[in-house]
N, C-alpha and C. Protein backbone atom coordinates (compact mmCIF):
# COMPACT_ATOMS: atom_id res chain seq x y z
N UNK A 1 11.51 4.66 -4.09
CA UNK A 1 10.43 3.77 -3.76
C UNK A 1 10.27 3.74 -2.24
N UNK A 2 9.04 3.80 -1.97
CA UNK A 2 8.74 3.97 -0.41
C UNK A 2 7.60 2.88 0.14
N UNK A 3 8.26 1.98 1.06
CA UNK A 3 7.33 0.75 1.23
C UNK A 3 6.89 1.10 2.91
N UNK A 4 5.53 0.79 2.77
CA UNK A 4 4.92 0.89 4.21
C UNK A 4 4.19 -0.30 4.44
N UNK A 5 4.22 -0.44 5.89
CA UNK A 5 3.67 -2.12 6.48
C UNK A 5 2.26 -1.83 6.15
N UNK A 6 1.28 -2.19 5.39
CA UNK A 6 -0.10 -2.37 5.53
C UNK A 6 -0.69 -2.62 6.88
N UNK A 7 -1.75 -1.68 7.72
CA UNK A 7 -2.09 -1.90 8.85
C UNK A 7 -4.08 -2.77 8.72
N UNK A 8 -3.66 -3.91 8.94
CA UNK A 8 -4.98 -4.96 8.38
C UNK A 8 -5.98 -4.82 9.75
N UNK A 9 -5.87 -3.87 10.33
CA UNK A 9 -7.36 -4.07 11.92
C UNK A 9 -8.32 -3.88 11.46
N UNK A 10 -8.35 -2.30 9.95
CA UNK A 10 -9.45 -1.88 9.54
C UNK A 10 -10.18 -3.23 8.73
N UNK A 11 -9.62 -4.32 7.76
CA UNK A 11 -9.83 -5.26 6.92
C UNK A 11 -10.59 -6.31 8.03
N UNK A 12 -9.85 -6.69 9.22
CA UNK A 12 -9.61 -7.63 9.26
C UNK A 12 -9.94 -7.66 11.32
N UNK A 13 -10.94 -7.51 11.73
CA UNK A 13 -11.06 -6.82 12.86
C UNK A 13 -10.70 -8.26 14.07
N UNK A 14 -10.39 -9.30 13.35
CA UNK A 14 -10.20 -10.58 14.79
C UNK A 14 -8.27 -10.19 15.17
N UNK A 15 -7.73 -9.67 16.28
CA UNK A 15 -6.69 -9.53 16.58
C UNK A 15 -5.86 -10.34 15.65
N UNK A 16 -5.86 -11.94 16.14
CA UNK A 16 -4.56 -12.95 15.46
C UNK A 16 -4.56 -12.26 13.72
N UNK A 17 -5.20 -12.59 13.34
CA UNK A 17 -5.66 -12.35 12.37
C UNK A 17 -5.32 -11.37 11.28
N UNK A 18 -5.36 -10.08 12.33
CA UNK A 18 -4.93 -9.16 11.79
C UNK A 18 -3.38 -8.38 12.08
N UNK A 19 -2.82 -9.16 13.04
CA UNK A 19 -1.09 -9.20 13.17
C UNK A 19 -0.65 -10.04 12.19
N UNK A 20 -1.24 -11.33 12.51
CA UNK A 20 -0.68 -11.64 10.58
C UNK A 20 -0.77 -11.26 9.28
N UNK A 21 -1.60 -10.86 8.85
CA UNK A 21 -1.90 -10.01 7.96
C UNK A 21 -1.15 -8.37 7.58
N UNK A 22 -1.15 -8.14 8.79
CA UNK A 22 -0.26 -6.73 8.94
C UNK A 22 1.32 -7.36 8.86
N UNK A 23 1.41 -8.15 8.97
CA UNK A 23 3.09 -9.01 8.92
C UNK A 23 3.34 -9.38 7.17
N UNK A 24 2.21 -9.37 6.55
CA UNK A 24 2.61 -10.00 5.29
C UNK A 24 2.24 -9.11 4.03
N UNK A 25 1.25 -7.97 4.06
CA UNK A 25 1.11 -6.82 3.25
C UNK A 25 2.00 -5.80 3.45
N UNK A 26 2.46 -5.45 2.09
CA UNK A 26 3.09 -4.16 2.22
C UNK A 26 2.87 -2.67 0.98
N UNK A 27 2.77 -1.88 1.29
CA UNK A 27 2.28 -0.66 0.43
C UNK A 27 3.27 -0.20 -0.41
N UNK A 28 3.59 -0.18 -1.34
CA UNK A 28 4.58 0.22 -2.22
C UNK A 28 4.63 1.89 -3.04
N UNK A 29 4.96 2.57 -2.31
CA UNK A 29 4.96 3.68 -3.94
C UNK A 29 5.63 4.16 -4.44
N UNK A 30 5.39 4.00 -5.56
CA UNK A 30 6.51 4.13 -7.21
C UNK A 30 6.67 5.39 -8.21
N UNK A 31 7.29 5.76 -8.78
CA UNK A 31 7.21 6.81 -9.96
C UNK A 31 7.02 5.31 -11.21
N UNK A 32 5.81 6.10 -11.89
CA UNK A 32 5.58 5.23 -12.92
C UNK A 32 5.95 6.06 -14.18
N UNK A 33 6.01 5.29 -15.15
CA UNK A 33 6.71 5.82 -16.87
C UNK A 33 6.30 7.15 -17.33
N UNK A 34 4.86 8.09 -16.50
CA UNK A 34 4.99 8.91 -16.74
C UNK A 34 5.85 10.52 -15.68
N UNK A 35 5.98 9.54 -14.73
CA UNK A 35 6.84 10.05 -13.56
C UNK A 35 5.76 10.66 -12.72
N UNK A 36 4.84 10.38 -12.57
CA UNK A 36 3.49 10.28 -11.55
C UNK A 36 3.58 9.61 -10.54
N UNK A 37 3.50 9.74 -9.45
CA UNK A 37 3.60 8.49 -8.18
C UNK A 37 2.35 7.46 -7.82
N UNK A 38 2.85 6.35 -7.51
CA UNK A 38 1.19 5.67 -7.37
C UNK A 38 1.97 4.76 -6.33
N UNK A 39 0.52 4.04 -5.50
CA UNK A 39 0.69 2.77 -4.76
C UNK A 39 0.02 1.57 -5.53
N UNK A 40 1.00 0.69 -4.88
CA UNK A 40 0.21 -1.10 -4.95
C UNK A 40 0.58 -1.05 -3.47
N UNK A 41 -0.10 -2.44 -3.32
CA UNK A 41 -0.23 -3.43 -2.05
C UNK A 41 -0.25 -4.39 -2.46
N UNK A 42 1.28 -5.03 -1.91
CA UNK A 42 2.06 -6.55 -2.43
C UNK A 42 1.54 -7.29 -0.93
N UNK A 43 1.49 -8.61 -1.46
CA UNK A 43 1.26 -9.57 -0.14
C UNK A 43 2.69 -9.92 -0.25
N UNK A 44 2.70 -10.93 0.68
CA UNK A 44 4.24 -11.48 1.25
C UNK A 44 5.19 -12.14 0.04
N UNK A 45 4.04 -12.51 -1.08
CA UNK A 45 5.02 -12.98 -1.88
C UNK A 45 5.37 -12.31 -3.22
N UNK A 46 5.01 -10.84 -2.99
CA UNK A 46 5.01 -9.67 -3.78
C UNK A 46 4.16 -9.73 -4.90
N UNK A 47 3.38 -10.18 -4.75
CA UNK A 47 2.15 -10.16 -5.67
C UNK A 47 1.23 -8.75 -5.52
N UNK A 48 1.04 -8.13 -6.65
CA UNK A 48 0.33 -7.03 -6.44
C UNK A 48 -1.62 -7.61 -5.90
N UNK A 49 -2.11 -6.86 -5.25
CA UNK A 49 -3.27 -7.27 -4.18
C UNK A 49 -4.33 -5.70 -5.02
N UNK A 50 -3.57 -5.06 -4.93
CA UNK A 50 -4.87 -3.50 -5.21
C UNK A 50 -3.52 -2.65 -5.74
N UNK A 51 -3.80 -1.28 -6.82
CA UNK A 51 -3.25 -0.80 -7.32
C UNK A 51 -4.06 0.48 -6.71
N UNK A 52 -3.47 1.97 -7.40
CA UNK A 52 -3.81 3.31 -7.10
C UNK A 52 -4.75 3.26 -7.94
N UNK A 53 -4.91 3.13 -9.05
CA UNK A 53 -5.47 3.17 -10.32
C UNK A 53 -5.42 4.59 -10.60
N UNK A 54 -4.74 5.55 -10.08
CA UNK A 54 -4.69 6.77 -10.78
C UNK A 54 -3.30 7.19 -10.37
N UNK A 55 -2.73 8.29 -11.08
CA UNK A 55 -0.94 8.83 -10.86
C UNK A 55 -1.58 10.21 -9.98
N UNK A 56 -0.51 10.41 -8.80
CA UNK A 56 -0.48 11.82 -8.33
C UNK A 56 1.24 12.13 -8.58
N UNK A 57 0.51 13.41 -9.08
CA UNK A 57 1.90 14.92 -9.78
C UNK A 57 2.68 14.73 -7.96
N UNK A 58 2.27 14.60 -6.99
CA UNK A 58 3.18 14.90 -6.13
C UNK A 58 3.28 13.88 -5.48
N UNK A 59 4.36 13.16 -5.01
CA UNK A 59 4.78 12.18 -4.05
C UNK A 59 3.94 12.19 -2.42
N UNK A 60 4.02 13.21 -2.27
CA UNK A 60 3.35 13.78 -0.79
C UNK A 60 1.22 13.30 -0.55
N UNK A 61 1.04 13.70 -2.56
CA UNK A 61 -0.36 13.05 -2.21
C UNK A 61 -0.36 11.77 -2.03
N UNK A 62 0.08 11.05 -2.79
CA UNK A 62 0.37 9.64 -2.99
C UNK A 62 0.24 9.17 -1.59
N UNK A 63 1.17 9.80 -1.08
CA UNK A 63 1.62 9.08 0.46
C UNK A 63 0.15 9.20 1.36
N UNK A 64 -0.19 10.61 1.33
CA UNK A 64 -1.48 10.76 1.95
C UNK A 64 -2.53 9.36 1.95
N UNK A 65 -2.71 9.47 0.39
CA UNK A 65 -3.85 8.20 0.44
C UNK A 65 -3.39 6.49 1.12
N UNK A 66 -2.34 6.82 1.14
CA UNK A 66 -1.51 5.08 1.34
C UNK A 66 -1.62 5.46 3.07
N UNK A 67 -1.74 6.76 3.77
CA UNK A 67 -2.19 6.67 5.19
C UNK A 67 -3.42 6.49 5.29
N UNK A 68 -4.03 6.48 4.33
CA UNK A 68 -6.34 6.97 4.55
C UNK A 68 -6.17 5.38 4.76
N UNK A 69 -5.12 4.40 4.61
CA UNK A 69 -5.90 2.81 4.71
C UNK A 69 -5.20 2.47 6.24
């Protein structure tokens, strides 16, 4: 499992705002039951926020899209 800080400037363009925000999201990605990799984005109190909604065969794409945010 590979967790990355969510970067909130693109969401969230007022500075304060978006250091907090970037302090309390985090990107998660998982092998799911079919052994496909996917992301969520947990807020601070690990609540899922947005899912992949689709599995990638390789860990490496996965990761790609969890940089496109």
């Amino acid at each position: 499992m590979i967790r990355r800080s969510f970067i909130a400037a693109m969401l969230f363009p007022v500075g304060a705002l978006a250091a907090r925000a970037a302090d309390s999201m985090t990107f998660e990605i998982y092998a799911d039951a079919k052994g496909e990799f996917r992301w969520r984005l947990l807020d601070k109190d690990g609540t899922n926020v947005a899912t992949s909604g689709q599995g990638y065969v390789r860990k490496v794409d996965c990761s790609k899209m969890v940089e496109n945010f």
